[in-house]
PDB file of N, CA and C in Angstrom:
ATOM      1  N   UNK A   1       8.367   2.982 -15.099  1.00  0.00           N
ATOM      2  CA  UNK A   1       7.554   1.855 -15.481  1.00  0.00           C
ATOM      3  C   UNK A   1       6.211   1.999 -14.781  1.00  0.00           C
ATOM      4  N   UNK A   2       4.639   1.739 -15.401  1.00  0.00           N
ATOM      5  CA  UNK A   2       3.684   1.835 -14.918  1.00  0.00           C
ATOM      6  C   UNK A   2       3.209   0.801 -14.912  1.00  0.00           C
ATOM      7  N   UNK A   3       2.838   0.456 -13.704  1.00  0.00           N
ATOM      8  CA  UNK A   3       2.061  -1.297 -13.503  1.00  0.00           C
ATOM      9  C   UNK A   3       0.691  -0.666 -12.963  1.00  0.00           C
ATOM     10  N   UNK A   4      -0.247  -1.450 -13.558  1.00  0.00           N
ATOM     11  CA  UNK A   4      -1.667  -1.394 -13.138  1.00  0.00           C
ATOM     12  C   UNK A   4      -1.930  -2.755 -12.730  1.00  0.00           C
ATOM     13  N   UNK A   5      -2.762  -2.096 -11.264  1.00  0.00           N
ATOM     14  CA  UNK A   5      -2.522  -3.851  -9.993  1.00  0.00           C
ATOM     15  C   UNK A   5      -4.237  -3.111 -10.157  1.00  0.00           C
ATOM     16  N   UNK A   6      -4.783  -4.411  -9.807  1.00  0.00           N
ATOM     17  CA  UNK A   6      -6.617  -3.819  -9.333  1.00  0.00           C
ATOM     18  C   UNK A   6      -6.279  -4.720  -7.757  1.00  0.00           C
ATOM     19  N   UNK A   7      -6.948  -4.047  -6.992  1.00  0.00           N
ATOM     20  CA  UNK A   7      -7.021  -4.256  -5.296  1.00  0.00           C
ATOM     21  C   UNK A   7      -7.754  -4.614  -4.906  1.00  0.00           C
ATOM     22  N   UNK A   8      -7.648  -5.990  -4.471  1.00  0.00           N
ATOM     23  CA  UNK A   8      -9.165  -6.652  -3.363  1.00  0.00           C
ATOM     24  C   UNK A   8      -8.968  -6.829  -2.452  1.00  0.00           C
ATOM     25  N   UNK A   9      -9.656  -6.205  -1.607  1.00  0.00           N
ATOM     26  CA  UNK A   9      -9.907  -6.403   0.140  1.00  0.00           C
ATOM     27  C   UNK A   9     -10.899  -6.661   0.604  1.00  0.00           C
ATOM     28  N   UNK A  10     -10.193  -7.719   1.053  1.00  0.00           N
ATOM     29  CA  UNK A  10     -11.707  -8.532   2.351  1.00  0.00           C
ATOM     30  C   UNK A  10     -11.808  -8.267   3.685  1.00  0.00           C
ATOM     31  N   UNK A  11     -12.642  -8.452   3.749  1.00  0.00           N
ATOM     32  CA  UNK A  11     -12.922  -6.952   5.272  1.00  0.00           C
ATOM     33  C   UNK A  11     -13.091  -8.582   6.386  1.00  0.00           C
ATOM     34  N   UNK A  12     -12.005  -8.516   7.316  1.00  0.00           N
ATOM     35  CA  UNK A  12     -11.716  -9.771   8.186  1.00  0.00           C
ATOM     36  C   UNK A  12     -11.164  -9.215   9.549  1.00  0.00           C
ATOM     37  N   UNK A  13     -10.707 -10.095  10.369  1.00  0.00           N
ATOM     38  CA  UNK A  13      -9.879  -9.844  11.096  1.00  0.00           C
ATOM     39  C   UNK A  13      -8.965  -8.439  11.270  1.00  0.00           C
ATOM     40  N   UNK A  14      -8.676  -8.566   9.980  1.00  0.00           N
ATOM     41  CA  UNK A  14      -7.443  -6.833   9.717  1.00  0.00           C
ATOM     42  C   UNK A  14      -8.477  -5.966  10.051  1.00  0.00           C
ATOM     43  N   UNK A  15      -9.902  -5.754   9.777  1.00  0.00           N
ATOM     44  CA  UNK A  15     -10.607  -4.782   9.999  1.00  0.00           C
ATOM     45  C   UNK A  15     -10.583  -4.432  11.326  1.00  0.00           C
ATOM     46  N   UNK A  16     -11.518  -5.130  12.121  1.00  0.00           N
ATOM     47  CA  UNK A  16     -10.827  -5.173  13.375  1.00  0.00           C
ATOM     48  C   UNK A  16      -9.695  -4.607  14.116  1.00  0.00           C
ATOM     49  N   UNK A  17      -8.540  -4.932  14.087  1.00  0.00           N
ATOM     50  CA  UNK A  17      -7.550  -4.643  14.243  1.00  0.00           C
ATOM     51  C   UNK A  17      -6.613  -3.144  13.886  1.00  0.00           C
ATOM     52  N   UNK A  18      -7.294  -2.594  13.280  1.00  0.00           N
ATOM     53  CA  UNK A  18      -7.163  -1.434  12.255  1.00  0.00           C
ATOM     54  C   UNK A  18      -6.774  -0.394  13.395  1.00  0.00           C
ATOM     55  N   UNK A  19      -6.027   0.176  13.249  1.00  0.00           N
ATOM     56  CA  UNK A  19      -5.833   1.657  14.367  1.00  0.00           C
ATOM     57  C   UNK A  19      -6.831   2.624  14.081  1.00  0.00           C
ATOM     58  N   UNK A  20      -7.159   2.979  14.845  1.00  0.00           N
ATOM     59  CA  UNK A  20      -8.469   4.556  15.363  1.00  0.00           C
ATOM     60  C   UNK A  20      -7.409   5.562  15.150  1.00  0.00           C
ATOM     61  N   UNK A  21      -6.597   5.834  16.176  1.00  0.00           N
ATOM     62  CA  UNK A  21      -5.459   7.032  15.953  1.00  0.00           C
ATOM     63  C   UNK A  21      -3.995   6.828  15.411  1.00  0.00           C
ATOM     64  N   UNK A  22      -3.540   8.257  15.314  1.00  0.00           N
ATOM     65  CA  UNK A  22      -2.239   7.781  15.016  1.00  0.00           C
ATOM     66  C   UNK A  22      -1.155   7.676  15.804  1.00  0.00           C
ATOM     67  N   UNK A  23      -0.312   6.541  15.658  1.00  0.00           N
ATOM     68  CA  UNK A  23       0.747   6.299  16.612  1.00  0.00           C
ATOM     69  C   UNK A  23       1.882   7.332  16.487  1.00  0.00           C
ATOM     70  N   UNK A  24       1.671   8.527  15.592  1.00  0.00           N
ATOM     71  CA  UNK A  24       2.628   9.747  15.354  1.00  0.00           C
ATOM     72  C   UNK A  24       2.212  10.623  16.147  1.00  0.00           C
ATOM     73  N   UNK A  25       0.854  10.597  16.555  1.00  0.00           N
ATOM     74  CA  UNK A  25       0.274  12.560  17.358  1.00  0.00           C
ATOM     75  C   UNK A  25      -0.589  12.138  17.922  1.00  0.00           C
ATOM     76  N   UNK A  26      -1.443  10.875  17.797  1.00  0.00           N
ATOM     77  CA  UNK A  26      -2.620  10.438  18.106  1.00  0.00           C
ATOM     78  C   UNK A  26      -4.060  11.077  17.757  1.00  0.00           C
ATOM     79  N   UNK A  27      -3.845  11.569  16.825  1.00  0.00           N
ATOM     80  CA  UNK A  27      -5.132  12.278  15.711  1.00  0.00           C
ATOM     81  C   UNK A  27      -5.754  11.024  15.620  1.00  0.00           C
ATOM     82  N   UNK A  28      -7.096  11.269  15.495  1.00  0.00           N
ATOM     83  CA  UNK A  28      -7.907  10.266  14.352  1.00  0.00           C
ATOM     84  C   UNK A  28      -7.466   9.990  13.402  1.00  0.00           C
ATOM     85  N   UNK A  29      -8.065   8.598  12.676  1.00  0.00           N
ATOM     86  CA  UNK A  29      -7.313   8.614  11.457  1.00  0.00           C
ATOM     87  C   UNK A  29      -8.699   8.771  10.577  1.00  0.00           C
ATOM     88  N   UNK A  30      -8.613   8.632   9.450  1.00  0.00           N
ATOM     89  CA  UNK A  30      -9.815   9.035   8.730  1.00  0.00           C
ATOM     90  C   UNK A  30      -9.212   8.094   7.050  1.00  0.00           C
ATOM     91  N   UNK A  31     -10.325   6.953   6.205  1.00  0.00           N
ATOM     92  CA  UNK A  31     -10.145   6.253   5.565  1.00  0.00           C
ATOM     93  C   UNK A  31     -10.047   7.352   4.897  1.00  0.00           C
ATOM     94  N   UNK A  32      -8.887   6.796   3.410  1.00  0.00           N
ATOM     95  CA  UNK A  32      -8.843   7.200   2.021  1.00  0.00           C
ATOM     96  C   UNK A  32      -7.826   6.306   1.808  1.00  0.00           C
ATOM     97  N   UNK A  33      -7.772   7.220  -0.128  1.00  0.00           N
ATOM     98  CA  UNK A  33      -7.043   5.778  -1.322  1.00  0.00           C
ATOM     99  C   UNK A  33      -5.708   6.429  -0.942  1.00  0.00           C
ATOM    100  N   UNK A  34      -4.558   5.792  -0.982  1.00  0.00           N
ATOM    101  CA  UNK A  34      -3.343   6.537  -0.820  1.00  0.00           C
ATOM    102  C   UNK A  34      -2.554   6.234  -1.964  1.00  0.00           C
ATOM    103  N   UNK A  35      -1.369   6.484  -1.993  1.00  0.00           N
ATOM    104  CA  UNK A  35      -0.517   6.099  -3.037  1.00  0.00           C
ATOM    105  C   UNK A  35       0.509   5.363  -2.126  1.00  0.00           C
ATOM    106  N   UNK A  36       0.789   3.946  -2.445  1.00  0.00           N
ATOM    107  CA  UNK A  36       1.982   3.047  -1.776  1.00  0.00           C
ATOM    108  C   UNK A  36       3.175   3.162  -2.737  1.00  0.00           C
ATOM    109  N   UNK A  37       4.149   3.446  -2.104  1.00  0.00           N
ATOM    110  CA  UNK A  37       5.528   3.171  -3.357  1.00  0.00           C
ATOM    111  C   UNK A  37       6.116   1.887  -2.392  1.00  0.00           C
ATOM    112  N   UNK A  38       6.902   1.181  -3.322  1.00  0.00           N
ATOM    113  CA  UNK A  38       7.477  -0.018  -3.310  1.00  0.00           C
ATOM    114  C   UNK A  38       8.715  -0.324  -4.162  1.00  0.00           C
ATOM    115  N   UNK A  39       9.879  -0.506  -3.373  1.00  0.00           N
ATOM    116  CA  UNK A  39      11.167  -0.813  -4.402  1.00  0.00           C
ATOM    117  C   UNK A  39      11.456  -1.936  -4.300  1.00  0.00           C
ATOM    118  N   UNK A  40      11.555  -2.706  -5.522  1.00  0.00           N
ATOM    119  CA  UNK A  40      12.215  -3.820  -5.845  1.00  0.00           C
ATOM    120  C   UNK A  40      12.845  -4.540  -6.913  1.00  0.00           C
ATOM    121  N   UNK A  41      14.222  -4.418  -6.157  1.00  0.00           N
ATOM    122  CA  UNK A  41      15.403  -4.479  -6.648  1.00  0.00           C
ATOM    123  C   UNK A  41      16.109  -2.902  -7.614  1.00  0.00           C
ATOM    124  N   UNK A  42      16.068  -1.896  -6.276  1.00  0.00           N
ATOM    125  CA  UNK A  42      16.049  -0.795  -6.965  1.00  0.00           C
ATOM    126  C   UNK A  42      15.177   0.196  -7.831  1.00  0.00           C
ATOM    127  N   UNK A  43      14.480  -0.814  -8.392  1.00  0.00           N
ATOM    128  CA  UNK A  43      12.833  -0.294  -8.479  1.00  0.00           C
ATOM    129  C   UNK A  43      11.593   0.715  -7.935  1.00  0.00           C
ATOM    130  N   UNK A  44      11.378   1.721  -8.268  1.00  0.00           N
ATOM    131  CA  UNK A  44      10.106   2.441  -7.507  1.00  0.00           C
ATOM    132  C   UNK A  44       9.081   2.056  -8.089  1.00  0.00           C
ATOM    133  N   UNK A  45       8.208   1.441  -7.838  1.00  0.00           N
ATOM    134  CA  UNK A  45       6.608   1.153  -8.198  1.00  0.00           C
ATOM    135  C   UNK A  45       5.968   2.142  -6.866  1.00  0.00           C
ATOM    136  N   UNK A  46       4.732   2.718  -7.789  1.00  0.00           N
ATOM    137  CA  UNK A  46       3.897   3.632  -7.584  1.00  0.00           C
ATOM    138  C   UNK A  46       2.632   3.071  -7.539  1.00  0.00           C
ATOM    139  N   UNK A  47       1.598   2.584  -6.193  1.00  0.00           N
ATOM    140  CA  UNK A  47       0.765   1.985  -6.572  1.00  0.00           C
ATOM    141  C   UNK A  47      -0.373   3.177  -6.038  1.00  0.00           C
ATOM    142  N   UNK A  48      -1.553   3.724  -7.138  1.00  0.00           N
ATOM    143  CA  UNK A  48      -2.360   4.522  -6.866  1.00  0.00           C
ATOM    144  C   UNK A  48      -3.845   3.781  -6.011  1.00  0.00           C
ATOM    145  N   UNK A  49      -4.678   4.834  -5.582  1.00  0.00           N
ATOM    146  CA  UNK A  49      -5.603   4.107  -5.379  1.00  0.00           C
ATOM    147  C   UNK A  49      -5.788   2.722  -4.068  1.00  0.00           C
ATOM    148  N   UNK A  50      -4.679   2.907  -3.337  1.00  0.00           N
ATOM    149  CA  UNK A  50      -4.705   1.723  -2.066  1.00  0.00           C
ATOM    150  C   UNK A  50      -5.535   2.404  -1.149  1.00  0.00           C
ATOM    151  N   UNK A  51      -5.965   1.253  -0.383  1.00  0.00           N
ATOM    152  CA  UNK A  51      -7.329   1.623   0.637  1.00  0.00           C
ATOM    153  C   UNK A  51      -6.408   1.583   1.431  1.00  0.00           C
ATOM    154  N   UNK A  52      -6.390   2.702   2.803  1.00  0.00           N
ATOM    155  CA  UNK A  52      -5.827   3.181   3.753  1.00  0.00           C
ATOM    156  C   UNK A  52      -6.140   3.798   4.870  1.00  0.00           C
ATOM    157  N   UNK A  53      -5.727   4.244   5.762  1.00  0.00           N
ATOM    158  CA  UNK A  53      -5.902   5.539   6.337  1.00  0.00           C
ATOM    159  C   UNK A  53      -4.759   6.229   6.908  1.00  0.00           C
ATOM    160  N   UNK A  54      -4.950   7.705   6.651  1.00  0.00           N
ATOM    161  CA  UNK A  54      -3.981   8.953   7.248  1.00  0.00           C
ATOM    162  C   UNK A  54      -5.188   9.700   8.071  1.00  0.00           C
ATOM    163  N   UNK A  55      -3.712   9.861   8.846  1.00  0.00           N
ATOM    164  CA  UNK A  55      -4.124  11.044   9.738  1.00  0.00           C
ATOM    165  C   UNK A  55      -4.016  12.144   9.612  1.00  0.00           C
ATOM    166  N   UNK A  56      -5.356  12.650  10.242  1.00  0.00           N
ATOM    167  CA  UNK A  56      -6.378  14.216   9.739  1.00  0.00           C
ATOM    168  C   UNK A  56      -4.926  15.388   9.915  1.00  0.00           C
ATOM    169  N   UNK A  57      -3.740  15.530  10.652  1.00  0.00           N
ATOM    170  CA  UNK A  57      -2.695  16.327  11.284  1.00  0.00           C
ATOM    171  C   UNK A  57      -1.871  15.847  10.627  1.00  0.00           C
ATOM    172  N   UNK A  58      -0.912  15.020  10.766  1.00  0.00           N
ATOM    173  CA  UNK A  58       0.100  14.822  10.310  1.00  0.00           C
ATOM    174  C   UNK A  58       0.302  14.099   9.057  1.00  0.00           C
ATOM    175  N   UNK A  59      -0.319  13.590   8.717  1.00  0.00           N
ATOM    176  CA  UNK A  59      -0.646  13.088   7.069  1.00  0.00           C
ATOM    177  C   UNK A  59       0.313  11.366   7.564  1.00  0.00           C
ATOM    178  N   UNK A  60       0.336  11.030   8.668  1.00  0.00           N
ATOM    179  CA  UNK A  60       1.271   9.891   8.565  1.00  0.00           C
ATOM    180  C   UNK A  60      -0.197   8.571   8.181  1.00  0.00           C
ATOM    181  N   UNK A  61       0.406   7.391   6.903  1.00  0.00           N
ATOM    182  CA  UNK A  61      -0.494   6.594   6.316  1.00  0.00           C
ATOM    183  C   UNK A  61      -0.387   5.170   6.845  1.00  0.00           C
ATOM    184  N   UNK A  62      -1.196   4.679   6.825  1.00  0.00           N
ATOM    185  CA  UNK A  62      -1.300   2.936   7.240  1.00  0.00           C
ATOM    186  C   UNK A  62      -2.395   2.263   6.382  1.00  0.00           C
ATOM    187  N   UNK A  63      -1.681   1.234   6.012  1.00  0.00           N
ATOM    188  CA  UNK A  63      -2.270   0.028   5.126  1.00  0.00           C
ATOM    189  C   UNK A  63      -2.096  -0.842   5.948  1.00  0.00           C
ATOM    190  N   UNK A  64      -3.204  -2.118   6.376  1.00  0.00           N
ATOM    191  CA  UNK A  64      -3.465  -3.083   6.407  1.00  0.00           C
ATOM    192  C   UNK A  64      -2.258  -4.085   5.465  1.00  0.00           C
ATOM    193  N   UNK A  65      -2.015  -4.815   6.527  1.00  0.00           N
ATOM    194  CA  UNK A  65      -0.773  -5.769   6.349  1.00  0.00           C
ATOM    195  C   UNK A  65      -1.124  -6.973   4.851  1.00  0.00           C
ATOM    196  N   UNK A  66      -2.340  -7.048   5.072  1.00  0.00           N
ATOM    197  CA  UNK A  66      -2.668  -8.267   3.911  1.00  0.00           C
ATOM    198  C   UNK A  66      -2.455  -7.589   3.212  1.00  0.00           C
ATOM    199  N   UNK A  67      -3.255  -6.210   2.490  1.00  0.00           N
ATOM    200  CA  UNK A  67      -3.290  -5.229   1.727  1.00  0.00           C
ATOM    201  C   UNK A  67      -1.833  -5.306   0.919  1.00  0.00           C
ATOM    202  N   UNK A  68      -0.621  -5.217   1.823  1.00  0.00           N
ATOM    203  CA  UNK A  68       0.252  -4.627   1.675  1.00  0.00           C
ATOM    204  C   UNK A  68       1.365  -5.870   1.022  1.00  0.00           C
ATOM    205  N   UNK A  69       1.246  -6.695   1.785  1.00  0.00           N
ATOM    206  CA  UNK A  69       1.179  -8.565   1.110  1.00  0.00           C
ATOM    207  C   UNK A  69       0.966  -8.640  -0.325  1.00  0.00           C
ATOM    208  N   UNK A  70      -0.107  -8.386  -0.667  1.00  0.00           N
ATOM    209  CA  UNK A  70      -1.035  -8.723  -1.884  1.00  0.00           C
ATOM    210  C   UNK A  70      -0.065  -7.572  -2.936  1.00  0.00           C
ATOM    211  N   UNK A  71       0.139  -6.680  -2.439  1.00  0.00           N
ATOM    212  CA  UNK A  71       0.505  -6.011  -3.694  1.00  0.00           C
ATOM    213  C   UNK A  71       2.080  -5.955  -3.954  1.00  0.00           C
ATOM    214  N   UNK A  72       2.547  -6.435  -3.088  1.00  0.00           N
ATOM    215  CA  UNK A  72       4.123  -7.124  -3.405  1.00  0.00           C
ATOM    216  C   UNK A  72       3.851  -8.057  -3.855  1.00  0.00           C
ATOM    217  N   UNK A  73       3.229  -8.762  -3.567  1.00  0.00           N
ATOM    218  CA  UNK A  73       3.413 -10.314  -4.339  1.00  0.00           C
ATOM    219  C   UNK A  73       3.097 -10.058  -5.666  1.00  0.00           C
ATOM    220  N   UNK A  74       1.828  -9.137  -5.854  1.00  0.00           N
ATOM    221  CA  UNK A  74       1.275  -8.659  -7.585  1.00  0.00           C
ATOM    222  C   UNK A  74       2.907  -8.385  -8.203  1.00  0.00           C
ATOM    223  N   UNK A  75       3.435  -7.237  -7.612  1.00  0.00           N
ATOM    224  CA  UNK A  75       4.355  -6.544  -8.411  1.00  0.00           C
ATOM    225  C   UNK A  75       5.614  -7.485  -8.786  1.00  0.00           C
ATOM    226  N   UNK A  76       5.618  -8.216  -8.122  1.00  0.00           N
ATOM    227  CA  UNK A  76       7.218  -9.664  -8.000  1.00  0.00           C
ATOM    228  C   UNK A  76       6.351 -10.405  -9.116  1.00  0.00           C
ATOM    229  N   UNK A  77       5.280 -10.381  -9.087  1.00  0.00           N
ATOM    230  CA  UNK A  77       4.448 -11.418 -10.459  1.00  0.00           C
ATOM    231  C   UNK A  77       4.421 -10.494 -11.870  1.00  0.00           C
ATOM    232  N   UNK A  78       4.142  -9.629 -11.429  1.00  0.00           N
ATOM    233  CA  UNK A  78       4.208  -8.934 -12.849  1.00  0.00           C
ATOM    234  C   UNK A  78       5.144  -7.988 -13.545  1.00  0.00           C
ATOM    235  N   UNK A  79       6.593  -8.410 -12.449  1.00  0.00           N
ATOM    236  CA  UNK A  79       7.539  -7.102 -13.355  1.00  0.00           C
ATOM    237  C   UNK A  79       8.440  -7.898 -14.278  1.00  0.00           C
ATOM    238  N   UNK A  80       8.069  -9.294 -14.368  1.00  0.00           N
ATOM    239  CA  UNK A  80       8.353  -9.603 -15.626  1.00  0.00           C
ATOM    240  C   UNK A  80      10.338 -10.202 -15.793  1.00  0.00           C
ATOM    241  N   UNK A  81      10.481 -10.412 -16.972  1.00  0.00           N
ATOM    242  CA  UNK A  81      12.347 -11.096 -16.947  1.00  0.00           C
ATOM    243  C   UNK A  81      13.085  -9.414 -16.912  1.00  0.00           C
ATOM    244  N   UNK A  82      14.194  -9.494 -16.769  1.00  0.00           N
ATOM    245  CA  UNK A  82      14.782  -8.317 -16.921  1.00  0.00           C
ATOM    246  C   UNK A  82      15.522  -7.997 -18.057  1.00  0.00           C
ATOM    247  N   UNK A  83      15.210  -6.458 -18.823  1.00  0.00           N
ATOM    248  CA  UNK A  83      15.846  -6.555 -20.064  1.00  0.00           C
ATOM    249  C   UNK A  83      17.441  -7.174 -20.245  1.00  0.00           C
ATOM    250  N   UNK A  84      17.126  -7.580 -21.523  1.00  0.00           N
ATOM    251  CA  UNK A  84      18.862  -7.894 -22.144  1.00  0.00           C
ATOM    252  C   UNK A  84      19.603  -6.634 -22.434  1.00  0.00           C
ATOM    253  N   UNK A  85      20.760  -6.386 -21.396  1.00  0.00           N
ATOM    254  CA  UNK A  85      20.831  -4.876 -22.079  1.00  0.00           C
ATOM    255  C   UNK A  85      22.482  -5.713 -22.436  1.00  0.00           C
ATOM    256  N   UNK A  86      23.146  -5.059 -23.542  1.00  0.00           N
ATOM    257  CA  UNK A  86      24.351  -5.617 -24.221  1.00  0.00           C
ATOM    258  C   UNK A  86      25.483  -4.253 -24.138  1.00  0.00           C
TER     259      UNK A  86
END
């Protein structure tokens, strides 16, 4: 199933707060879009395009908690009744 979510982030508090390195190796981290997966109720949703950052070594990723909020709540809103299967 392909869900298309569009992503808004407001640059607040979370900015701030944001990790410099990583808590895996302690590399820098360096912004980019990542891909978030998310299961629910057995479900894999694939969300492209999330604002993030990984680290430059180990590739380990972090999203901002609102970020991460916002697009569960999208996907619980938009996956809709569940088929009638007979």
């Amino acid at each position: 199933m392909k869900l298309t979510i569009t992503i808004q982030v407001s640059m607040g508090l979370a900015l701030l707060m944001r990790p410099t390195h990583c808590t895996a190796c302690g590399t820098a981290l360096m912004e980019a879009a990542i891909v978030y997966e998310i299961i629910v109720d057995e479900d894999l949703f694939q969300i492209d395009d999330v604002p993030g950052l990984v680290c430059r070594a180990c590739g380990e990723q972090w999203i901002d908690e609102e970020v991460r909020s916002n697009i569960e709540q999208m996907v619980a809103e938009n996956r809709g009744p569940e088929p009638n299967v007979n």
